[in-house]
C-alpha atoms as a PDB file:
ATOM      1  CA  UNK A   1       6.691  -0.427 -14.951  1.00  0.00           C
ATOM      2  CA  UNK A   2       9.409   1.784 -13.881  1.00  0.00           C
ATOM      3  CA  UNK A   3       7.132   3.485 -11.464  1.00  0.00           C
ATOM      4  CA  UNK A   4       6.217   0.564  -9.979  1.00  0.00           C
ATOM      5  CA  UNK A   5       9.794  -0.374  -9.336  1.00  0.00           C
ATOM      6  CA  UNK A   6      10.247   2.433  -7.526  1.00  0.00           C
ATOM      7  CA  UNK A   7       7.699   2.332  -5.702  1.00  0.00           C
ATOM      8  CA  UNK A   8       8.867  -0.869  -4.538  1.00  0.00           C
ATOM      9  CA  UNK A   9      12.618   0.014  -3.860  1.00  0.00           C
ATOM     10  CA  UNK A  10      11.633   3.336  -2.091  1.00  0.00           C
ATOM     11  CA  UNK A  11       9.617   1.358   0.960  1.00  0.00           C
ATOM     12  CA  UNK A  12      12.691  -0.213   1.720  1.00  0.00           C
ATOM     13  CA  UNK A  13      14.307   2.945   2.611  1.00  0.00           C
ATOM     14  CA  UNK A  14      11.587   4.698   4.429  1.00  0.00           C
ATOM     15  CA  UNK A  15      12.980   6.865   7.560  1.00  0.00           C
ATOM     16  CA  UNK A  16      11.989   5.149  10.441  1.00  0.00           C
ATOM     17  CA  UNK A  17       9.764   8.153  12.256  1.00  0.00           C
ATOM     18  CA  UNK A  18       6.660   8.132  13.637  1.00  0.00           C
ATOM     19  CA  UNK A  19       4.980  11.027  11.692  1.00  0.00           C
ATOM     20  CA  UNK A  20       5.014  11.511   8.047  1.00  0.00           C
ATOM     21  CA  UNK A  21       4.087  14.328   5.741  1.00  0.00           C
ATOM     22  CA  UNK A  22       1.797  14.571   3.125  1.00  0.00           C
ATOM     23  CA  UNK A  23       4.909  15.133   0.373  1.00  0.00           C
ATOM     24  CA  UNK A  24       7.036  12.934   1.635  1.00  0.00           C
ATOM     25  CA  UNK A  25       4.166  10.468   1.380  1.00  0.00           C
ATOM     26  CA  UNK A  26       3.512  11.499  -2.308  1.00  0.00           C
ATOM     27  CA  UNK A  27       7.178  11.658  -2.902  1.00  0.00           C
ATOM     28  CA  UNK A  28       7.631   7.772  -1.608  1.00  0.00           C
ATOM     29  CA  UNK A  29       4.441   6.722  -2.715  1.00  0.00           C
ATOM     30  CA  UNK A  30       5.066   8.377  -6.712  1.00  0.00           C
ATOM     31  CA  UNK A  31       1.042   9.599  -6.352  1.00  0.00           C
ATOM     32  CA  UNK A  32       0.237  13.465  -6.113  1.00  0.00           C
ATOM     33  CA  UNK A  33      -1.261  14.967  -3.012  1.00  0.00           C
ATOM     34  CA  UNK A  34      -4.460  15.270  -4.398  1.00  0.00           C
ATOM     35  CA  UNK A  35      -4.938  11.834  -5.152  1.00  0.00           C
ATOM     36  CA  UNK A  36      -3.754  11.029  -1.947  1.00  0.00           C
ATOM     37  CA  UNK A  37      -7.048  12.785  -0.595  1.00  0.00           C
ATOM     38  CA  UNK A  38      -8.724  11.345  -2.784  1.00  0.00           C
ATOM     39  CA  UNK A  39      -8.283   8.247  -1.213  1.00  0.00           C
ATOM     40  CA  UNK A  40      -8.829   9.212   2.043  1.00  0.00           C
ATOM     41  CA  UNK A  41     -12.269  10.619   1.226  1.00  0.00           C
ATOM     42  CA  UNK A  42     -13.186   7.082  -0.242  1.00  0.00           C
ATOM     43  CA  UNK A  43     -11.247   4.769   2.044  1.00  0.00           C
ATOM     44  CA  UNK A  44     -12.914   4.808   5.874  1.00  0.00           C
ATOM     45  CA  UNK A  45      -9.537   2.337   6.446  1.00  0.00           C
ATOM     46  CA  UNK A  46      -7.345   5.471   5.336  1.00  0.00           C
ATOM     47  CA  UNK A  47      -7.649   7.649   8.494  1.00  0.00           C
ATOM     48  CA  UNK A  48      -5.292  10.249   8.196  1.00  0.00           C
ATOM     49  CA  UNK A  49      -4.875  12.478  11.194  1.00  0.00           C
ATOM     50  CA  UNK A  50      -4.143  16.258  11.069  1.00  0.00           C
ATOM     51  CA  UNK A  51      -1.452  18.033  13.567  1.00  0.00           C
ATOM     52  CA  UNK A  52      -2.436  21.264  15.630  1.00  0.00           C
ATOM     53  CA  UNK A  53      -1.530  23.364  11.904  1.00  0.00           C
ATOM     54  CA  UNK A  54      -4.020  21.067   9.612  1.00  0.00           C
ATOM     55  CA  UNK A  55      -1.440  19.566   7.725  1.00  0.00           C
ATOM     56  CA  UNK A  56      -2.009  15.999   7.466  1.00  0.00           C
ATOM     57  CA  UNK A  57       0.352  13.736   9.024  1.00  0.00           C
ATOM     58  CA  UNK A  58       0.540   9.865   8.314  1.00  0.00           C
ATOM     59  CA  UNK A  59       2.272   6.978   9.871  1.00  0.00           C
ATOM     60  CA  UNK A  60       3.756   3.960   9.044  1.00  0.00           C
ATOM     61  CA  UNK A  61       0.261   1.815   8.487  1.00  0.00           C
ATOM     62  CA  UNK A  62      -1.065   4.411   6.503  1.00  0.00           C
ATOM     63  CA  UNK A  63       2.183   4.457   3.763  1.00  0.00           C
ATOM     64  CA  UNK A  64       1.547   0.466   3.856  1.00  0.00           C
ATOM     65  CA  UNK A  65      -2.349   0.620   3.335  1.00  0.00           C
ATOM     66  CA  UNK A  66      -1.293   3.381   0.153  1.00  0.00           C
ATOM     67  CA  UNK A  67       0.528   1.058  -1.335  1.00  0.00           C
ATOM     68  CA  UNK A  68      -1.943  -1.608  -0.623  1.00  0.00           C
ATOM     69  CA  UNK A  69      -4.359   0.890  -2.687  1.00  0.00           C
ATOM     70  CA  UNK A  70      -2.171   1.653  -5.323  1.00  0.00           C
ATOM     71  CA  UNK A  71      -1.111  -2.045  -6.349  1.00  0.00           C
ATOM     72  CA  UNK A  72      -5.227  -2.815  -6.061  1.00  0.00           C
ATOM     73  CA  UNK A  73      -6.305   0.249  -8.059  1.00  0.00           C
ATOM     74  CA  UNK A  74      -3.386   0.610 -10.661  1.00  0.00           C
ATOM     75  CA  UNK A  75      -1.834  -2.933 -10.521  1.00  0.00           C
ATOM     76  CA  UNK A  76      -4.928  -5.248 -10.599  1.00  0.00           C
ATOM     77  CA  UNK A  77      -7.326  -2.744 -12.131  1.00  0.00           C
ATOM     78  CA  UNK A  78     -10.028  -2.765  -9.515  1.00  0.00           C
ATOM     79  CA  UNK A  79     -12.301  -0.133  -9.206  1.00  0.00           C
ATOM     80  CA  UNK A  80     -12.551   2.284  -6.319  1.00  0.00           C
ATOM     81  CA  UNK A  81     -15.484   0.590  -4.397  1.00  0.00           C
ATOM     82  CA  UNK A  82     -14.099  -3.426  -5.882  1.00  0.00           C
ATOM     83  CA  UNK A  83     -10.793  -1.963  -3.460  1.00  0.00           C
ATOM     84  CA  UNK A  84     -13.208  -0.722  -0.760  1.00  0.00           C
ATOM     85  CA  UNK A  85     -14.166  -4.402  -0.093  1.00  0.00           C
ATOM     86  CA  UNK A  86     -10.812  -5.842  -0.604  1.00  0.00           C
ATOM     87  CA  UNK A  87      -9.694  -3.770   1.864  1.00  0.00           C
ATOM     88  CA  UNK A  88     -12.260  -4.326   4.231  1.00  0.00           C
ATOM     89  CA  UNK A  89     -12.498  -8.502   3.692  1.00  0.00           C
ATOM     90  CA  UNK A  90      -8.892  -7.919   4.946  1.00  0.00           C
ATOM     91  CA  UNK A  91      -8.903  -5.608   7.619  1.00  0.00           C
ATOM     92  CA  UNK A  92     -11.717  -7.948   8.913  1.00  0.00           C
ATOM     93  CA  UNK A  93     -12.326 -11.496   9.368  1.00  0.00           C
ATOM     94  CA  UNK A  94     -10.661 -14.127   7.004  1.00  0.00           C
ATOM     95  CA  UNK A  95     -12.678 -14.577   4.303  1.00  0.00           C
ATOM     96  CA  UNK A  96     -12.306 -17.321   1.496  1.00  0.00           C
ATOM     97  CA  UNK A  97     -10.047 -14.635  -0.334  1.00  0.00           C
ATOM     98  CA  UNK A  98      -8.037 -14.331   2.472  1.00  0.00           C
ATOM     99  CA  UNK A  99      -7.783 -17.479   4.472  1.00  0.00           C
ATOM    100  CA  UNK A 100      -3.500 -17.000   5.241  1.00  0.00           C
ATOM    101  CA  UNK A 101      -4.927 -13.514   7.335  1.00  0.00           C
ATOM    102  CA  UNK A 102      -5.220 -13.847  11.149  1.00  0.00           C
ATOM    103  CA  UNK A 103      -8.178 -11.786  12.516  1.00  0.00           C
ATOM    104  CA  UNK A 104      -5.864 -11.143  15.236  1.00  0.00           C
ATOM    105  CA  UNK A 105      -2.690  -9.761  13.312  1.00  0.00           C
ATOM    106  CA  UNK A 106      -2.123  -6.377  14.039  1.00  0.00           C
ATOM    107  CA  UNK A 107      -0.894  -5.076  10.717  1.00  0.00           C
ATOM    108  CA  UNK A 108      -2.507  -7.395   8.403  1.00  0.00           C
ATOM    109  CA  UNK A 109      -1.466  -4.851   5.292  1.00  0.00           C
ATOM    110  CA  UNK A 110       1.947  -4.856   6.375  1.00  0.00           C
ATOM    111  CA  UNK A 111       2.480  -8.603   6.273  1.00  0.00           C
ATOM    112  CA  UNK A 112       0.004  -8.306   2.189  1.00  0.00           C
ATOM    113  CA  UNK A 113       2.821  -6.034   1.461  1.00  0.00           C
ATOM    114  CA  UNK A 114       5.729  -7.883   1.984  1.00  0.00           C
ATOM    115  CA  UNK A 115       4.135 -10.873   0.606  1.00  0.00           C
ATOM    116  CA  UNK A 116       3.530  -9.109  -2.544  1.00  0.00           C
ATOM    117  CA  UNK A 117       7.371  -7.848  -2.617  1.00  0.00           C
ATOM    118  CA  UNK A 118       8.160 -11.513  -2.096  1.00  0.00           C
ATOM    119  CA  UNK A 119       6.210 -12.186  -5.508  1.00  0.00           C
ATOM    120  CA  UNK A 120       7.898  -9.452  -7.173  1.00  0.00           C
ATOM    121  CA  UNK A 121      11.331 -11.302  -6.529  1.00  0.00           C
ATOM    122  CA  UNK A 122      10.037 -14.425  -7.704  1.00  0.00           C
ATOM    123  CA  UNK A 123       8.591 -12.774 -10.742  1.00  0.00           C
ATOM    124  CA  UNK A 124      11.951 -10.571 -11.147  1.00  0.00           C
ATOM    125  CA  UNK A 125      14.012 -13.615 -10.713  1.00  0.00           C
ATOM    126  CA  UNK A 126      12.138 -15.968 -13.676  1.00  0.00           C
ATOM    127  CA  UNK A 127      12.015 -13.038 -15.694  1.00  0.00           C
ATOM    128  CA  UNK A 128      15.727 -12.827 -15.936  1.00  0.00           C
ATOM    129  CA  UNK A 129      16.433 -16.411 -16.354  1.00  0.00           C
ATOM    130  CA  UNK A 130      13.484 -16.428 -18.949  1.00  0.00           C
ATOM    131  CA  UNK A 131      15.695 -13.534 -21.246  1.00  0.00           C
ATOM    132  CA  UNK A 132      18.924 -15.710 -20.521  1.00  0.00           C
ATOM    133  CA  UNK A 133      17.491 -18.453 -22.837  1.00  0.00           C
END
């Protein structure tokens, strides 16, 4: 749980910069680097360029899609190829399971994201009048 927390309090303070490394990604992100290409090896969605050295590089739609993958993989338990789909009924068009989307959003993940920090609060906030009682 704690992990998840952080998770969720470090993509608040994310640098603003275009490029990103691959351990500052696992650093944010709380995931080592070889799950991290993992992911990219399953995920057509998680296109990670390399610079002119090899080293992977990601940018800001790429931390937001991880995160994406982590709260679907670890969160909500769904397997590998169950997140492939998710991922691609949302990158796509709306589908019954997600109606709120646009087709024509540009960061659809982005605005999943912050709806699912928005739940946290709402979650954090009955939880804490719930142990008042």
């Amino acid at each position: 749980m704690k992990n998840r927390e952080f998770a969720v309090e470090r993509t608040d303070r994310i640098a603003s910069k275009i490029y990103y490394s691959m351990g500052e990604v696992s650093d944010l992100t709380g995931l080592e680097p070889h799950v991290l290409r993992y992911w990219e090896s399953q995920f057509d969605s998680l296109n990670i360029k390399k610079n002119r050295a090899g080293n992977r590089v990601f940018v800001r739609k790429d931390i937001d899609l991880v995160f994406l993958l982590k709260h679907l993989l670890y969160e909500w338990k769904f397997s590998i190829k169950g997140a492939r789909l998710e991922i691609a009924d949302l990158g796509g068009k709306p589908t019954k399971r997600s109606k709120s989307l646009s087709a024509q959003d540009e960061y659809p993940l982005t605005r999943i994201w912050e709806g699912l920090r928005e739940l946290r609060e709402v979650f954090d906030t009955n939880t804490s009048s719930d142990e008042s009682k």
